[in-house]
Protein backbone atom coordinates (compact mmCIF):
# COMPACT_ATOMS: atom_id res chain seq x y z
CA UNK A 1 0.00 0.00 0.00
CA UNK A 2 2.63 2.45 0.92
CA UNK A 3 4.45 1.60 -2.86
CA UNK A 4 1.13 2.53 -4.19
CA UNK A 5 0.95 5.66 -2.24
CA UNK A 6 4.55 6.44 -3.06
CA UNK A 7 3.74 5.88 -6.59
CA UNK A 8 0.95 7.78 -7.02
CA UNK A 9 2.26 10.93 -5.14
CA UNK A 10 5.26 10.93 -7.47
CA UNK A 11 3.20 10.40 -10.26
CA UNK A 12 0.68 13.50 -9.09
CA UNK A 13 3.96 15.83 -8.53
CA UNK A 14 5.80 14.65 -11.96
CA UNK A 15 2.28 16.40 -13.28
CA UNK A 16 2.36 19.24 -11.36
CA UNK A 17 5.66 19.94 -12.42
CA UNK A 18 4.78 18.87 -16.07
CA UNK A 19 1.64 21.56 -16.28
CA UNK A 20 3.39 24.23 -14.47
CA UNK A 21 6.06 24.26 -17.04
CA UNK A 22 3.45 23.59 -20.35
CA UNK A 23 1.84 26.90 -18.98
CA UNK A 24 5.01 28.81 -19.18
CA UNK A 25 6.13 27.59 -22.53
CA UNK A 26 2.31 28.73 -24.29
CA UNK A 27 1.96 32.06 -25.57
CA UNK A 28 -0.67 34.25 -24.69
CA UNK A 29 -4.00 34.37 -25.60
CA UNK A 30 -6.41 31.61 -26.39
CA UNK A 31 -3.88 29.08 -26.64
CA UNK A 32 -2.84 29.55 -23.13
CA UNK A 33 -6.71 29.37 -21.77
CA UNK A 34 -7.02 26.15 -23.59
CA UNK A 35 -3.73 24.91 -22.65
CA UNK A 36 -4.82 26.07 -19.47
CA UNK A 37 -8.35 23.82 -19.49
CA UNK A 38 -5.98 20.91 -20.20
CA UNK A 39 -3.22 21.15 -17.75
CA UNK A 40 -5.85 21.48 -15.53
CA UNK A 41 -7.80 18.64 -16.60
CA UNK A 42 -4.52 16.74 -16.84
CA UNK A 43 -3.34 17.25 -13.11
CA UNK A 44 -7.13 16.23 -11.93
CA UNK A 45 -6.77 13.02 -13.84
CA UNK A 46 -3.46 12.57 -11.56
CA UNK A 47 -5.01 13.24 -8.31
CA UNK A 48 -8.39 11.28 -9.53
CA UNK A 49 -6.54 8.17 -10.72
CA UNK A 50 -6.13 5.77 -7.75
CA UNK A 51 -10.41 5.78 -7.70
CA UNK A 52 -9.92 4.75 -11.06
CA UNK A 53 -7.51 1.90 -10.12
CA UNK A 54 -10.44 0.99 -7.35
CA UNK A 55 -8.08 1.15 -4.98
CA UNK A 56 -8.89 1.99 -0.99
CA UNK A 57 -7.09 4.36 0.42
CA UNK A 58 -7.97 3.68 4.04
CA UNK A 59 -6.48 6.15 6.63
CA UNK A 60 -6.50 2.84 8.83
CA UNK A 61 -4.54 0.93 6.72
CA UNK A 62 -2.33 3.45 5.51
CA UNK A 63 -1.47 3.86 8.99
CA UNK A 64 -0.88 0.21 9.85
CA UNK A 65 1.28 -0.43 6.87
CA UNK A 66 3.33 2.92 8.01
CA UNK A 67 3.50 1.07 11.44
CA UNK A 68 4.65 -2.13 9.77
CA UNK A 69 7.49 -0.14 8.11
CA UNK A 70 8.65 1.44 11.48
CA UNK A 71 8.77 -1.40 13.13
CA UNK A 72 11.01 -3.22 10.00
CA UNK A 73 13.37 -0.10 10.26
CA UNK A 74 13.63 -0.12 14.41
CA UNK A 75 14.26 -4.28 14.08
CA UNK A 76 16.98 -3.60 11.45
CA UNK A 77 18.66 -0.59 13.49
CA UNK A 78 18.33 -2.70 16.94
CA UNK A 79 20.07 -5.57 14.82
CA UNK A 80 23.02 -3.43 13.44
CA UNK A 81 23.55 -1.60 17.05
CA UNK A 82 23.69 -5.37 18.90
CA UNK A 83 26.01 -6.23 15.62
CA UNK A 84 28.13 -3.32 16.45
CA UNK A 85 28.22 -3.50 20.30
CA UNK A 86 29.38 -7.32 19.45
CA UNK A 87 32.22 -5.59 16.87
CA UNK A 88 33.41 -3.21 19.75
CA UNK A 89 32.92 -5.70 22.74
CA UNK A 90 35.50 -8.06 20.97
CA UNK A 91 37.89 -5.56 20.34
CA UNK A 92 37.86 -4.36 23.82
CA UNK A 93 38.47 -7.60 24.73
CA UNK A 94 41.23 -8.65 22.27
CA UNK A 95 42.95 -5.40 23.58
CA UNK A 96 42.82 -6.43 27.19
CA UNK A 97 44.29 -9.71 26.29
CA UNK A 98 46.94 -8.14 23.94
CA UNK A 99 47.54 -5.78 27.14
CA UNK A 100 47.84 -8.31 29.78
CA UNK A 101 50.14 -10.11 27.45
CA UNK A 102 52.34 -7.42 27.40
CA UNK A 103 52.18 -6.57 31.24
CA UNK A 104 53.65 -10.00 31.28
CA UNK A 105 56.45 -9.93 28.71
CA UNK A 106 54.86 -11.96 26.60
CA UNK A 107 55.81 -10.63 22.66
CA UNK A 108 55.00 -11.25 19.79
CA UNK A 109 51.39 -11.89 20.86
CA UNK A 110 47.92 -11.77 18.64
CA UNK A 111 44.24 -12.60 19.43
CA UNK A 112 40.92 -13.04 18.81
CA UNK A 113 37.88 -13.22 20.78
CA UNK A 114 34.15 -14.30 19.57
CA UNK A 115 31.67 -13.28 21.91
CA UNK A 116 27.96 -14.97 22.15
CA UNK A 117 24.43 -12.73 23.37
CA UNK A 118 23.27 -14.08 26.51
CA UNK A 119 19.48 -14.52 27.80
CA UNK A 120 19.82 -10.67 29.18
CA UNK A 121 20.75 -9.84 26.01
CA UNK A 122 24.52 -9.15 27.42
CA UNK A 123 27.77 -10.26 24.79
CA UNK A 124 29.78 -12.53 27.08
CA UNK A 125 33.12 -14.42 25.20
CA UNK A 126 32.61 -17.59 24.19
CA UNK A 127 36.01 -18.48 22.43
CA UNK A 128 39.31 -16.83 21.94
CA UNK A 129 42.22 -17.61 19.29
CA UNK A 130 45.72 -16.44 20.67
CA UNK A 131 48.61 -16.55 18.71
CA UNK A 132 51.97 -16.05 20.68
CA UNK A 133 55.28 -17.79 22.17
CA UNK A 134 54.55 -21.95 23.17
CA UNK A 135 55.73 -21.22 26.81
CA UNK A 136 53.35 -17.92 27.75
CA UNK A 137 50.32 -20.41 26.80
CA UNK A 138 49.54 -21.33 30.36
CA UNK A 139 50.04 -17.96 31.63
CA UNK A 140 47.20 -17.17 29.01
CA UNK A 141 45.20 -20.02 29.47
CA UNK A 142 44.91 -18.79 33.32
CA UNK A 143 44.49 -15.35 32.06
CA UNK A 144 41.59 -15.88 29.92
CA UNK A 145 39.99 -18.94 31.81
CA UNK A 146 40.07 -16.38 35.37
CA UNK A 147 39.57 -12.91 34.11
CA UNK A 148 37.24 -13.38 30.81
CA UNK A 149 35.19 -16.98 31.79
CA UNK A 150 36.60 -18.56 28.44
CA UNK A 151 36.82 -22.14 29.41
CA UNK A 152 40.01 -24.19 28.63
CA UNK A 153 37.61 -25.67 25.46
CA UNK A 154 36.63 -22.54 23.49
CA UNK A 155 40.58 -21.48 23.64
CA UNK A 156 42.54 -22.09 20.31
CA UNK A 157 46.42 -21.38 20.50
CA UNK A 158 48.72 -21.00 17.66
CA UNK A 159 52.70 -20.44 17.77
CA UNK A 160 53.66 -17.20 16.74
CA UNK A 161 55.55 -17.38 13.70
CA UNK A 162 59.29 -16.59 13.47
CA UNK A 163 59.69 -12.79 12.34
């Protein structure tokens, strides 16, 4: 319905604009009057034609499919904030570890951390991915089991290639 609406108010100002210039462009006289009659006639047509169509134009419905649409938009924009609360979360947290790391000599040292939406609707880590030295792997095994809950199974370690 709101397509249709769309439609036909585009349609209804591409008129306007389309007898507004006509009018300009005719000379005067009694060219102009009955240029006039027409553009008229013309731009009633446009604001006449959905009755012609047969369709309803409801103020009830318009409004509900408006609703509809508001809702769709608010779903999408809740979606892309939780999406980008989950982006920054994770970063956070990759930073902590990459700064804990570092508070305990341990270099070179990379991660990664997913993070899953709880029942309160709160992004707690689920897994992590470190890349670093073989020997600071317990030291971040303790680190991320104690400080961010990620349990020994969702950790993944890699050795940090040779520079």
């Amino acid at each position: 319905m709101m397509t249709f609406l769309r439609t036909w108010l585009l349609g209804l100002a591409a008129a306007a604009v389309l007898t507004s210039l006509a009018q300009s462009l005719m000379p005067q006289g009694p060219v102009k009057k009955a240029g006039g009659l027409v553009c008229a006639l013309v731009l009633l047509w446009a604001m006449l034609f959905p009755l012609t169509q047969g369709a309803s134009l409801e103020p009830a419905q318009l409004a509900q499919d408006y609703l509809d649409q508001v809702e769709q938009q608010a779903k999408a924009l809740q979606a892309q904030v939780q999406a980008q609360r989950k982006a920054v979360i994770e970063a956070e947290l990759e930073a902590y570890i990459l700064d804990k790391a570092a508070q305990q000599g341990i270099s070179p040292c990379q991660a990664r951390v997913e993070c899953r939406e709880n029942s309160e609707g709160v992004f707690v880590p689920e897994t992590a991915w470190v890349s670093a030295p073989e020997q600071a792997w317990p030291a971040l095994r303790r680190l991320l089991e104690e400080d961010l809950g990620i349990p020994a199974e969702g950790q993944t370690y890699e050795k940090e290639a040779a520079a």
